[in-house]
N, C-alpha and C. Protein backbone atom coordinates (compact mmCIF):
# COMPACT_ATOMS: atom_id res chain seq x y z
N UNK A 1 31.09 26.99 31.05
CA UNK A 1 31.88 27.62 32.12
C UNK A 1 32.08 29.10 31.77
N UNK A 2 31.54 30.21 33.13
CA UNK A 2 32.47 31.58 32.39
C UNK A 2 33.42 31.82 32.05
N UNK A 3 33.78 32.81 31.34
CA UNK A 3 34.60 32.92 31.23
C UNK A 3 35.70 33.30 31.94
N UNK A 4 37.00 34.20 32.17
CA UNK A 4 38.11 34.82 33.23
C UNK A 4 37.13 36.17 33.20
N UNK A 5 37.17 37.02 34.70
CA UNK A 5 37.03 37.91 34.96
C UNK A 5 38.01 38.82 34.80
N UNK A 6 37.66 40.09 34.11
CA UNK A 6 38.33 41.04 33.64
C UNK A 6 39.62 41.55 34.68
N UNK A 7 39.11 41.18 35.96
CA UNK A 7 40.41 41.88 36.91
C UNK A 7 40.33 41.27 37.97
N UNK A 8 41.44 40.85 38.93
CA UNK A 8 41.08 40.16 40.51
C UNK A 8 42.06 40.88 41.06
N UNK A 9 41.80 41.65 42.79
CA UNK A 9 42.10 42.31 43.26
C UNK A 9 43.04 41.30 44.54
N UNK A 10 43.91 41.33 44.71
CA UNK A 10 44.54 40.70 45.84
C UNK A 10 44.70 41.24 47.06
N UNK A 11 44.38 40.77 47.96
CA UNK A 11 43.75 41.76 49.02
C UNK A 11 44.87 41.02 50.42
N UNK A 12 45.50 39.65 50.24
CA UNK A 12 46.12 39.75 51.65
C UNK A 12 47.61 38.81 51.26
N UNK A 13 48.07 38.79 51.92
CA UNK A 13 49.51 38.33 51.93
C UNK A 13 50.01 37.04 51.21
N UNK A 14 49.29 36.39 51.86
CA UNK A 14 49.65 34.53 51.69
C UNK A 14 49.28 34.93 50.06
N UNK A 15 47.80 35.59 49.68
CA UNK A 15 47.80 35.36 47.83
C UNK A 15 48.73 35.84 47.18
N UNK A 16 49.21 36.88 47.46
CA UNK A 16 50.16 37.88 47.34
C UNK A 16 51.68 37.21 46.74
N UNK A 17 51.72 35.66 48.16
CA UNK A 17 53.01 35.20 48.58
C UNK A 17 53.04 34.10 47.34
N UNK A 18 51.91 33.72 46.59
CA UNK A 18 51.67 32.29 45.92
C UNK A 18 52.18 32.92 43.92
N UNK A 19 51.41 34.23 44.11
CA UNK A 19 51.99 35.06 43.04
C UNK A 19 53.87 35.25 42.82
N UNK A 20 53.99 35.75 43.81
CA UNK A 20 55.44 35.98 43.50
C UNK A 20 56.61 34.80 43.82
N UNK A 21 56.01 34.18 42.13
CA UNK A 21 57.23 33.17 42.13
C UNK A 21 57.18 33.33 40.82
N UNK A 22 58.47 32.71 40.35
CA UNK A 22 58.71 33.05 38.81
C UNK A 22 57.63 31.67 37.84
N UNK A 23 57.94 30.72 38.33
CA UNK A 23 57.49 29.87 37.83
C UNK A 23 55.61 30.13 37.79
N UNK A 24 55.25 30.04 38.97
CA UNK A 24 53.45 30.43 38.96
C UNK A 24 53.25 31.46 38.24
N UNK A 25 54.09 32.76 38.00
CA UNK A 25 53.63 33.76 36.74
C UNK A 25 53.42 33.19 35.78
N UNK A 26 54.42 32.56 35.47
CA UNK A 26 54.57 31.56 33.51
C UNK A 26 53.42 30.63 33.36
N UNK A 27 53.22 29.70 34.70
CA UNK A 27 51.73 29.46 34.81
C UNK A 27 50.58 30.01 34.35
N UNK A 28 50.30 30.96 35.06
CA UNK A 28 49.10 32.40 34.64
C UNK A 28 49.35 32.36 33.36
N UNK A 29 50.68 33.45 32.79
CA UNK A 29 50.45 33.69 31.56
C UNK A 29 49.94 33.04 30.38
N UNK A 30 50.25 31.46 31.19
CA UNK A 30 50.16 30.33 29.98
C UNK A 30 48.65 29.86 30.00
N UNK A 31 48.32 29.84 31.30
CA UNK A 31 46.72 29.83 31.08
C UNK A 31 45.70 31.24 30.77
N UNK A 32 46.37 31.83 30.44
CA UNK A 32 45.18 33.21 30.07
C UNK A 32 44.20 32.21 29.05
N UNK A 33 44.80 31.14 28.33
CA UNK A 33 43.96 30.23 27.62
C UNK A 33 43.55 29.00 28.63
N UNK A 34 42.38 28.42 27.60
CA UNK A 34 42.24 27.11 28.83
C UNK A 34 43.13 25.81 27.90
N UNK A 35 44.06 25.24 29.19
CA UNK A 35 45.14 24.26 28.66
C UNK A 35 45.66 23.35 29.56
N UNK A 36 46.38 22.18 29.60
CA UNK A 36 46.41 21.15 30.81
C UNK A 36 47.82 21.49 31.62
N UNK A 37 48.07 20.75 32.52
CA UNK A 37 49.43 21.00 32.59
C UNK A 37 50.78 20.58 32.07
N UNK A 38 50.03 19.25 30.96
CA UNK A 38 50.43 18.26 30.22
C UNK A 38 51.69 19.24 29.26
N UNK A 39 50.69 20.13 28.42
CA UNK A 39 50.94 21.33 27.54
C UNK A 39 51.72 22.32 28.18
N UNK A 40 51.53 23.13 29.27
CA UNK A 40 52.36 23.43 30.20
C UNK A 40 53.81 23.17 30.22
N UNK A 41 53.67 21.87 30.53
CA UNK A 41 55.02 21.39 30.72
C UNK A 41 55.53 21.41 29.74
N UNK A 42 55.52 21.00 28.27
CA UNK A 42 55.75 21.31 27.18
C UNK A 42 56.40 22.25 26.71
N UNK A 43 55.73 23.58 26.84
CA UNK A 43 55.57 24.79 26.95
C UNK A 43 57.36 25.29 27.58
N UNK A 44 57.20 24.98 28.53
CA UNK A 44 58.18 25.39 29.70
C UNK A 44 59.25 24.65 29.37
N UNK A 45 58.90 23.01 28.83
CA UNK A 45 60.43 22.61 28.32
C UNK A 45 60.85 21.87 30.03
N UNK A 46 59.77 21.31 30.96
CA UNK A 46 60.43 21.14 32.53
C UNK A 46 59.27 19.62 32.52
N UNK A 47 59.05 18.92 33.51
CA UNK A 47 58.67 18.06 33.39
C UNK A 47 57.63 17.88 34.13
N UNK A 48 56.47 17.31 33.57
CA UNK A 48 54.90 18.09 33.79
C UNK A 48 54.38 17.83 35.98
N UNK A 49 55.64 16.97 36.59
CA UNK A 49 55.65 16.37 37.61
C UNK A 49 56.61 17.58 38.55
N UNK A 50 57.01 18.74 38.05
CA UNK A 50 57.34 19.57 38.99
C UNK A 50 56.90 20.92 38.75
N UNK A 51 55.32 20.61 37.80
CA UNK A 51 54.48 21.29 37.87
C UNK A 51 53.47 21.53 38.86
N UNK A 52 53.13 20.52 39.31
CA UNK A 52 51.50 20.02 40.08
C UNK A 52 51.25 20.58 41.15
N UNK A 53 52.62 21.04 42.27
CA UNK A 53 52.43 21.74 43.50
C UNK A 53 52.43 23.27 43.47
N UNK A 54 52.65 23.51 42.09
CA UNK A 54 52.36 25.10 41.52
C UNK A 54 51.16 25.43 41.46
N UNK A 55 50.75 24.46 40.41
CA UNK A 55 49.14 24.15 40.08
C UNK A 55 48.29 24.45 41.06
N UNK A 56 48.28 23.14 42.15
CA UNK A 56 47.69 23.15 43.31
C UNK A 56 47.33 24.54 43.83
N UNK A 57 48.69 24.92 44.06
CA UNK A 57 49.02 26.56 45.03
C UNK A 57 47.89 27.30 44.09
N UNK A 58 47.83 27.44 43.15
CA UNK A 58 47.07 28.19 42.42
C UNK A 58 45.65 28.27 42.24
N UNK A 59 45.38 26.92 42.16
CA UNK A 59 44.19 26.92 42.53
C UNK A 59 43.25 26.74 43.60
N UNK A 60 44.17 26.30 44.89
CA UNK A 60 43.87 26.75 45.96
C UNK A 60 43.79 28.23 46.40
N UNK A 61 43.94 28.67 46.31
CA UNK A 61 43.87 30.45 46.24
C UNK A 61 43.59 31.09 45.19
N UNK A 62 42.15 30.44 44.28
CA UNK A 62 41.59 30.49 43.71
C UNK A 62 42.40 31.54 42.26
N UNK A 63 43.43 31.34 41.78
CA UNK A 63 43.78 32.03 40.95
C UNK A 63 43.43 31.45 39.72
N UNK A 64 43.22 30.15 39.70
CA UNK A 64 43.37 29.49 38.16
C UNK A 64 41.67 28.22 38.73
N UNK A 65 41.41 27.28 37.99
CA UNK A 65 40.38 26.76 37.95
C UNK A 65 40.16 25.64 36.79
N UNK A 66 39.77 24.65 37.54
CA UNK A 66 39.70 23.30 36.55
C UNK A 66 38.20 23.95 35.42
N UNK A 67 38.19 23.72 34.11
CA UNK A 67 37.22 24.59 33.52
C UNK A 67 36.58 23.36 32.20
N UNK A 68 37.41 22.67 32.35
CA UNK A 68 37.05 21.14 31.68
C UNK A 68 37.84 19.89 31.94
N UNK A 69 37.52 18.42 31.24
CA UNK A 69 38.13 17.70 31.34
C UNK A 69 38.76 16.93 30.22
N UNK A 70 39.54 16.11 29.79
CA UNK A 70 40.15 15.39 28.90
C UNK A 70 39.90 14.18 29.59
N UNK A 71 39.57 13.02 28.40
CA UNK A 71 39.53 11.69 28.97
C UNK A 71 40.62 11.17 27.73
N UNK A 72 41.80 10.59 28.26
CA UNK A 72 42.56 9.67 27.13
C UNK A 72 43.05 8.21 28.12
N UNK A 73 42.70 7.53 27.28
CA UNK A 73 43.06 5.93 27.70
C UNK A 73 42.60 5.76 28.95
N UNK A 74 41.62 6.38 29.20
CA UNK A 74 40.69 5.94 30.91
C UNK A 74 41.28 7.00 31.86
N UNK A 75 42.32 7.87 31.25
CA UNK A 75 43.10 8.74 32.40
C UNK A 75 42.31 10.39 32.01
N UNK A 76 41.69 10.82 33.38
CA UNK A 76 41.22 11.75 33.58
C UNK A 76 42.16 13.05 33.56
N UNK A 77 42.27 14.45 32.49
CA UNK A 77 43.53 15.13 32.50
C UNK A 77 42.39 16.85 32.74
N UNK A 78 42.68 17.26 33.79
CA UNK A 78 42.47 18.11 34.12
C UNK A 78 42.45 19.40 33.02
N UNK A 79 41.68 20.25 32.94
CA UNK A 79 41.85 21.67 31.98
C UNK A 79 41.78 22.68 32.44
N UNK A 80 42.48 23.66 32.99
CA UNK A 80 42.73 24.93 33.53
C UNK A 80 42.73 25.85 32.65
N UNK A 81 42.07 27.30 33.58
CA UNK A 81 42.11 28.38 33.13
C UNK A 81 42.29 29.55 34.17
N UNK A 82 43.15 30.71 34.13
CA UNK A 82 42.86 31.88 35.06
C UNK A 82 41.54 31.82 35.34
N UNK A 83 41.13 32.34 36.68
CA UNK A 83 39.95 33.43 37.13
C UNK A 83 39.97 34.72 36.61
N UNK A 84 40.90 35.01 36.42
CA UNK A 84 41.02 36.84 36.28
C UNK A 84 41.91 36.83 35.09
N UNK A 85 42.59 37.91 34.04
CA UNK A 85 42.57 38.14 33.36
C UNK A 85 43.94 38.63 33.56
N UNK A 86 43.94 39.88 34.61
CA UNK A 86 44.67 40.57 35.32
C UNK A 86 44.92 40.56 36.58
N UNK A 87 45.82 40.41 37.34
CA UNK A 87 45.91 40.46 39.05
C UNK A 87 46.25 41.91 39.35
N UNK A 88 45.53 42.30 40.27
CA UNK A 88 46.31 43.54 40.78
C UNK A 88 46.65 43.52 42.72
N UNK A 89 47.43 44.27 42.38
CA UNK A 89 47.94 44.05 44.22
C UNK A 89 46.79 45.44 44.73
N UNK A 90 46.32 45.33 45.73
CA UNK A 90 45.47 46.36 46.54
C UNK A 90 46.58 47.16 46.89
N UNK A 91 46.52 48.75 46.80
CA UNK A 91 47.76 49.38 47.08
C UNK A 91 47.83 49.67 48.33
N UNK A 92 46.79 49.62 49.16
CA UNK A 92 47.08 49.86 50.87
C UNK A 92 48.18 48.69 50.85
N UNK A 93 48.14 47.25 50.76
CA UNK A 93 48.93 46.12 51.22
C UNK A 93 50.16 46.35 50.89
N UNK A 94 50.63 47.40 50.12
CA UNK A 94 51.85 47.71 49.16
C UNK A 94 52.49 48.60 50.97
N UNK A 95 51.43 49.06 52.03
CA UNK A 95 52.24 49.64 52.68
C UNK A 95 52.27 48.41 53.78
N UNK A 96 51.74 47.40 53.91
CA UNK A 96 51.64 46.44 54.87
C UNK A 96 53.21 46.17 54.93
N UNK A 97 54.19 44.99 55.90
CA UNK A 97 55.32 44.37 55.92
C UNK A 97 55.32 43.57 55.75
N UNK A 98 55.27 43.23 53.83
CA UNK A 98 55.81 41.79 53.07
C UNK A 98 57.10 41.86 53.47
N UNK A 99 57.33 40.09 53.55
CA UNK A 99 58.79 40.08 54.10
C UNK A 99 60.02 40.20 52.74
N UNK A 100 60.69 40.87 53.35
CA UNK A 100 61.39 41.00 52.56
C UNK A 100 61.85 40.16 51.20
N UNK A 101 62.02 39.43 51.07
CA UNK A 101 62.26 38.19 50.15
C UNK A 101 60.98 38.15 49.21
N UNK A 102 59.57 38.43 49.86
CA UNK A 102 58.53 38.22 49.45
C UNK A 102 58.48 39.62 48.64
N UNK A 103 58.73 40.95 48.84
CA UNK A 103 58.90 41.86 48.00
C UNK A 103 59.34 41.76 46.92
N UNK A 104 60.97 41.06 46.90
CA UNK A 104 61.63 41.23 46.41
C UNK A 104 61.39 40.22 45.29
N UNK A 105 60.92 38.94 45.32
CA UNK A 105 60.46 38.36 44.26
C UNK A 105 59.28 38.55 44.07
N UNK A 106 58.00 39.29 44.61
CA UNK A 106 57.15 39.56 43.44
C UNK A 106 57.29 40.77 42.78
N UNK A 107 58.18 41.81 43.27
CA UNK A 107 58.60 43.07 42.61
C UNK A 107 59.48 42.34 41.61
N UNK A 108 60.57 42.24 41.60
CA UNK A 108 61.32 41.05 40.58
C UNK A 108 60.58 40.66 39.56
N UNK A 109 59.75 39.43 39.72
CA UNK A 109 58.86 38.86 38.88
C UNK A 109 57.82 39.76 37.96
N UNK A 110 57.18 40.54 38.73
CA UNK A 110 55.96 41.08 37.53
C UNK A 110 57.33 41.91 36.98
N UNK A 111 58.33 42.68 37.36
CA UNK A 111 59.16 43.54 36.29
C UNK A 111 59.62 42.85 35.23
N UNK A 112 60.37 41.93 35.70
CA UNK A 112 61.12 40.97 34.77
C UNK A 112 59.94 40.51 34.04
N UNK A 113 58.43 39.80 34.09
CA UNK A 113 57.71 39.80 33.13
C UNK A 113 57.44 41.08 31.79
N UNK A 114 57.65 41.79 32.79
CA UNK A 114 57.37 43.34 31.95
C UNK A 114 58.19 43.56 30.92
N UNK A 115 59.93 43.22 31.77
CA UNK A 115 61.01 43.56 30.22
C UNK A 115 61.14 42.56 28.68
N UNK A 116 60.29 41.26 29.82
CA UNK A 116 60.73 39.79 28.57
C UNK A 116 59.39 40.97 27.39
N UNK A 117 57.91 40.93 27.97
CA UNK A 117 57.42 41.11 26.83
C UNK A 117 57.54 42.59 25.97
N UNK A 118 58.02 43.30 26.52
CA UNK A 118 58.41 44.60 26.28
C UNK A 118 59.91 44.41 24.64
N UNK A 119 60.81 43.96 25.68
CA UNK A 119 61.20 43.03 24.72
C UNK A 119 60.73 42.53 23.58
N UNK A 120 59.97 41.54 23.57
CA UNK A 120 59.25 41.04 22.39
C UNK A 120 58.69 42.12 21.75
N UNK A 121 58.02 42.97 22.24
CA UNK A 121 57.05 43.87 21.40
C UNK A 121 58.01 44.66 20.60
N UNK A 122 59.64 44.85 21.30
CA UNK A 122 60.04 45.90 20.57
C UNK A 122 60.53 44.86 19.11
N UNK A 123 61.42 43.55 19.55
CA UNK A 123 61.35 43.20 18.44
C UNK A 123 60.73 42.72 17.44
N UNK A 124 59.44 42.55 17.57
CA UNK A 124 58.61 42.62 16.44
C UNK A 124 57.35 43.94 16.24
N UNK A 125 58.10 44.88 16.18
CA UNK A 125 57.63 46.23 16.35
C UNK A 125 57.40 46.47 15.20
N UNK A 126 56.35 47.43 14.33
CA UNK A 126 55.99 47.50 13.06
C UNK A 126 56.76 48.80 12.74
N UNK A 127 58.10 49.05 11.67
CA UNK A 127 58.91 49.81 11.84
C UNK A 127 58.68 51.30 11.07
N UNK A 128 56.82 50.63 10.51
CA UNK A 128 56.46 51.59 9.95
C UNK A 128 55.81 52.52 10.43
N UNK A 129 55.68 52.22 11.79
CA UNK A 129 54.65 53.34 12.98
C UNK A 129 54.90 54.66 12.88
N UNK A 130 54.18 55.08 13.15
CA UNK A 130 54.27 56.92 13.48
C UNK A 130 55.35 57.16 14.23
N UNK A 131 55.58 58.58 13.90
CA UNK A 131 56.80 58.86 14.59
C UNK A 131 56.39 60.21 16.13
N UNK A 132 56.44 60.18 16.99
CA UNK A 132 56.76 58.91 18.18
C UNK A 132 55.91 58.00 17.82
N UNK A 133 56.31 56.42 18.20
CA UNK A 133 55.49 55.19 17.68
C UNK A 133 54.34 55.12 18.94
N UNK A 134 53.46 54.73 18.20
CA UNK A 134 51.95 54.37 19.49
C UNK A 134 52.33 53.39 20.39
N UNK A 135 53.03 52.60 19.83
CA UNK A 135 53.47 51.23 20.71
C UNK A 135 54.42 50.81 19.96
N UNK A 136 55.64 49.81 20.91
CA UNK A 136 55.97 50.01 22.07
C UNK A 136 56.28 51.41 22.42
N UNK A 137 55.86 51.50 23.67
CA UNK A 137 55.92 53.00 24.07
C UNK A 137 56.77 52.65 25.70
N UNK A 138 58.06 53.63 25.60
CA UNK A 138 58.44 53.67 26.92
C UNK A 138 59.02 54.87 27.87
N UNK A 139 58.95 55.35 28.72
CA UNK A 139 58.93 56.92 28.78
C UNK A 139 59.67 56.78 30.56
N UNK A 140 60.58 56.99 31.03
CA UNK A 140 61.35 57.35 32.29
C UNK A 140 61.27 58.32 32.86
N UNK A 141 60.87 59.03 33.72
CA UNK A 141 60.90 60.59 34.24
C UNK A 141 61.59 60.83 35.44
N UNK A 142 62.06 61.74 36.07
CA UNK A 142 62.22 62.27 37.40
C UNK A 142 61.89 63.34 37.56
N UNK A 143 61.22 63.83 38.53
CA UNK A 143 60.51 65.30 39.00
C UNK A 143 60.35 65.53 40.08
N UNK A 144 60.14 66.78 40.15
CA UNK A 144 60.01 66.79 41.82
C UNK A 144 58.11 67.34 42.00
N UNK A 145 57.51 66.62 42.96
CA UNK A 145 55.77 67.12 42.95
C UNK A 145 55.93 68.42 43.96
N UNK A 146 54.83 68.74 44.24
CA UNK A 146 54.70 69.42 45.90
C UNK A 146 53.58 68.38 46.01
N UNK A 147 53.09 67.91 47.70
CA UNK A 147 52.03 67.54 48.07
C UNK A 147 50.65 67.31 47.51
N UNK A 148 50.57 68.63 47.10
CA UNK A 148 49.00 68.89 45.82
C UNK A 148 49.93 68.34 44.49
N UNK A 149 50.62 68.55 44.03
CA UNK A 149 50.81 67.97 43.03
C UNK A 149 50.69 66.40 42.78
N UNK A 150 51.22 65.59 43.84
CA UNK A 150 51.60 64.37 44.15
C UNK A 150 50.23 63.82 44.29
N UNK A 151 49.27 64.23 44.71
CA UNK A 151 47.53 64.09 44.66
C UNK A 151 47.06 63.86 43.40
N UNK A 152 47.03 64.94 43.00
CA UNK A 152 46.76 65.17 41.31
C UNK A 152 47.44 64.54 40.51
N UNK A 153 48.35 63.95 40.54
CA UNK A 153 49.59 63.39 39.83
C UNK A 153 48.83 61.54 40.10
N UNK A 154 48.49 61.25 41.20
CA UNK A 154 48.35 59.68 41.85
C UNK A 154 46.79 59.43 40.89
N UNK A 155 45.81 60.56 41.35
CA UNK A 155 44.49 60.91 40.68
C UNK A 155 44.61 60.67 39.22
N UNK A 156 45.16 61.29 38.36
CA UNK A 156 45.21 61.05 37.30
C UNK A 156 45.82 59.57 36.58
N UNK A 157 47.09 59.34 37.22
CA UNK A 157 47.18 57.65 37.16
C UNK A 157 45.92 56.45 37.56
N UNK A 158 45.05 56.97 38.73
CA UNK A 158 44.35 55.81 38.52
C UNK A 158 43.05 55.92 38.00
N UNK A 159 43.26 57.30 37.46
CA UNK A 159 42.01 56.98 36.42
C UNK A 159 41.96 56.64 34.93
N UNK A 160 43.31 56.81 34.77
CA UNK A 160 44.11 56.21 33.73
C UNK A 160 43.76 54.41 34.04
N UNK A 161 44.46 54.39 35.08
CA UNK A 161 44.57 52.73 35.10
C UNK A 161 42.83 52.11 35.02
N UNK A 162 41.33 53.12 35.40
CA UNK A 162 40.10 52.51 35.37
C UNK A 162 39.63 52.68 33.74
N UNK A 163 40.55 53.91 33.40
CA UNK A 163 39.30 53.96 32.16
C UNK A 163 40.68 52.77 31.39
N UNK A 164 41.17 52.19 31.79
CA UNK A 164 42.01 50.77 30.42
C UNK A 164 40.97 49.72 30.64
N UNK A 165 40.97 49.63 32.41
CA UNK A 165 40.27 48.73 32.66
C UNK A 165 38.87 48.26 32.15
N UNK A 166 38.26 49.47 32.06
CA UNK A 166 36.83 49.65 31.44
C UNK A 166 36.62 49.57 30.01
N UNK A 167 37.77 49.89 29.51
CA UNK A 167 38.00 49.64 27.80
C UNK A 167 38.20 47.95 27.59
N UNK A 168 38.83 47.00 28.27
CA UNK A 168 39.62 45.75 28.63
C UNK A 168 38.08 44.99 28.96
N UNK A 169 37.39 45.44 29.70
CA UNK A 169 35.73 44.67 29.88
C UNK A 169 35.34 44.92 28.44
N UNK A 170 35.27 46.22 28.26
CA UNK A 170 34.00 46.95 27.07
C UNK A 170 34.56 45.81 26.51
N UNK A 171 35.88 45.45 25.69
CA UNK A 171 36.50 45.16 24.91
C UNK A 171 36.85 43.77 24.47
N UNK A 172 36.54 42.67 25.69
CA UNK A 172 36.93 41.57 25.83
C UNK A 172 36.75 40.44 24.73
N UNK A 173 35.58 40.58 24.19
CA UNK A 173 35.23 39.94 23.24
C UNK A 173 35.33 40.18 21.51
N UNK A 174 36.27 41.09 21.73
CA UNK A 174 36.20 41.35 20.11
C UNK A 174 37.60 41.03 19.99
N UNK A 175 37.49 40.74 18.29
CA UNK A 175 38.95 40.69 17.79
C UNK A 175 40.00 41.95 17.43
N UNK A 176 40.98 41.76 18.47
CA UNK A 176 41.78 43.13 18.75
C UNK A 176 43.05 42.81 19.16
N UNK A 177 44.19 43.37 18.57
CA UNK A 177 45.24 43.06 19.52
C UNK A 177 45.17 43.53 21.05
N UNK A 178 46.03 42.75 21.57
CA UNK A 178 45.84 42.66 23.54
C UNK A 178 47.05 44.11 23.80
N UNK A 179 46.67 44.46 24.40
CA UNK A 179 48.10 45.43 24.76
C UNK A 179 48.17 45.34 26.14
N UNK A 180 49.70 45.51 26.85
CA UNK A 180 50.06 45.39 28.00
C UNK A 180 50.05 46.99 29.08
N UNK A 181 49.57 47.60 30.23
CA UNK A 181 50.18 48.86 30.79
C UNK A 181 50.88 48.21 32.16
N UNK A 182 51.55 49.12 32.05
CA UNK A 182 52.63 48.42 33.59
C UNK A 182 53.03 50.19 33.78
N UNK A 183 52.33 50.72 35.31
CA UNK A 183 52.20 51.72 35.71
C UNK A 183 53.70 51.14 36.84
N UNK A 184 54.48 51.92 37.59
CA UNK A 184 55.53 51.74 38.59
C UNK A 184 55.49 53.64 38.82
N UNK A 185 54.84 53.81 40.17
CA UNK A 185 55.46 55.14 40.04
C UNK A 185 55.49 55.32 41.58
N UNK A 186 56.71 56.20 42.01
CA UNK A 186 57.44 55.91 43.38
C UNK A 186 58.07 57.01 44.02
N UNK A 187 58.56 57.46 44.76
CA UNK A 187 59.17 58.14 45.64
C UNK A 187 60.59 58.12 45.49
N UNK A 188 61.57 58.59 44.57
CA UNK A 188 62.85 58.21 45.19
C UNK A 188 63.54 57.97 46.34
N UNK A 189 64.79 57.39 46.74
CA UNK A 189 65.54 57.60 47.90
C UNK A 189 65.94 58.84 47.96
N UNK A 190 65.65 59.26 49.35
CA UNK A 190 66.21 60.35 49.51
C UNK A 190 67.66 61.02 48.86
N UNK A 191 67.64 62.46 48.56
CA UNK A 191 69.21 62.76 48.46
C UNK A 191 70.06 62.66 49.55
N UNK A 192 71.33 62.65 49.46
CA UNK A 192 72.31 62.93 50.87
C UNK A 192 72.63 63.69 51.15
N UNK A 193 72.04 64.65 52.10
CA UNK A 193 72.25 66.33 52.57
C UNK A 193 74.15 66.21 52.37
N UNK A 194 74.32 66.87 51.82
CA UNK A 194 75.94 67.57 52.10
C UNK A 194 76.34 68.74 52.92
């Protein structure tokens, strides 16, 4: 079986809608390996029977994929793995009208994934790193662009985000630690004229 493809692009709503749940993330993450839902459930500490309609969802909208089988005591146990590696949302759909709720938990969800492992990384952070440390690395800004700036500014982020991507293919097969990027960059709310 191939292996997961380096990146899958999500292109319309309903996939969009199957992603943003808390539980189907922990899914994904847990299959970046191939594993049952048996283990899963395990995993999660929940009971492997209010797993299955997650499952389903998932692999009906081709996110995850039966990739072997287990035979124990005559009972056939399914083996899953991601398709993709990485999901990304298509950024035109970012201007489409997800319903509200639907924003709000998959914006929710991939963040809150972001702080748990961010989290982790800081606490087992090597305390001997360079000073600024290479990783964990976390950096907040506010600025103001002009128009051309805001171009040049978007330009340079996503070529940032192709050449990881292209390092993440080059890279897939060797032994390396994995590192995480989580780009968020936005428009404030307006100020309030006084």
């Amino acid at each position: 079986m191939d292996e997961p493809k380096a990146e899958q692009w999500l292109e319309d709503v309903e996939t969009i809608k199957v992603v943003a749940d808390k539980r189907r993330l922990a899914i994904l993450r847990l299959m970046q390996e191939r594993t049952t839902v048996k283990a899963i459930a395990a995993e999660m500490d929940i009971p492997a029977s209010k797993l299955y309609y997650h499952v389903n969802m998932l692999e009906k909208h081709e996110l995850i994929r039966v990739v072997d089988h287990n035979i124990e005591a005559g009972i056939v146990e399914k083996i899953y793995q991601v398709t993709a590696r990485q999901l990304k949302i298509v950024n035109p759909l970012l201007r489409t009208d997800l319903p509200d709720d639907t924003a709000d938990l998959l914006f929710h969800s991939m963040l809150e994934e972001t702080t748990q492992d961010f989290r982790q990384a800081y606490a087992t952070r090597d305390k001997d790193e360079a000073v600024p440390p290479r990783h964990p690395f976390l950096s907040k800004k506010a600025f103001r662009l002009t128009d051309e700036q805001l171009s040049y500014m978007h330009g340079k982020l996503v070529a940032l985000i192709e050449e990881v991507t292209e390092l993440g293919e080059r890279n897939e097969e060797i032994e390396a630690p994995l590192y995480d990027l989580t780009v968020v960059f936005f428009k404030q709310k307006p100020e309030d004229k006084k």
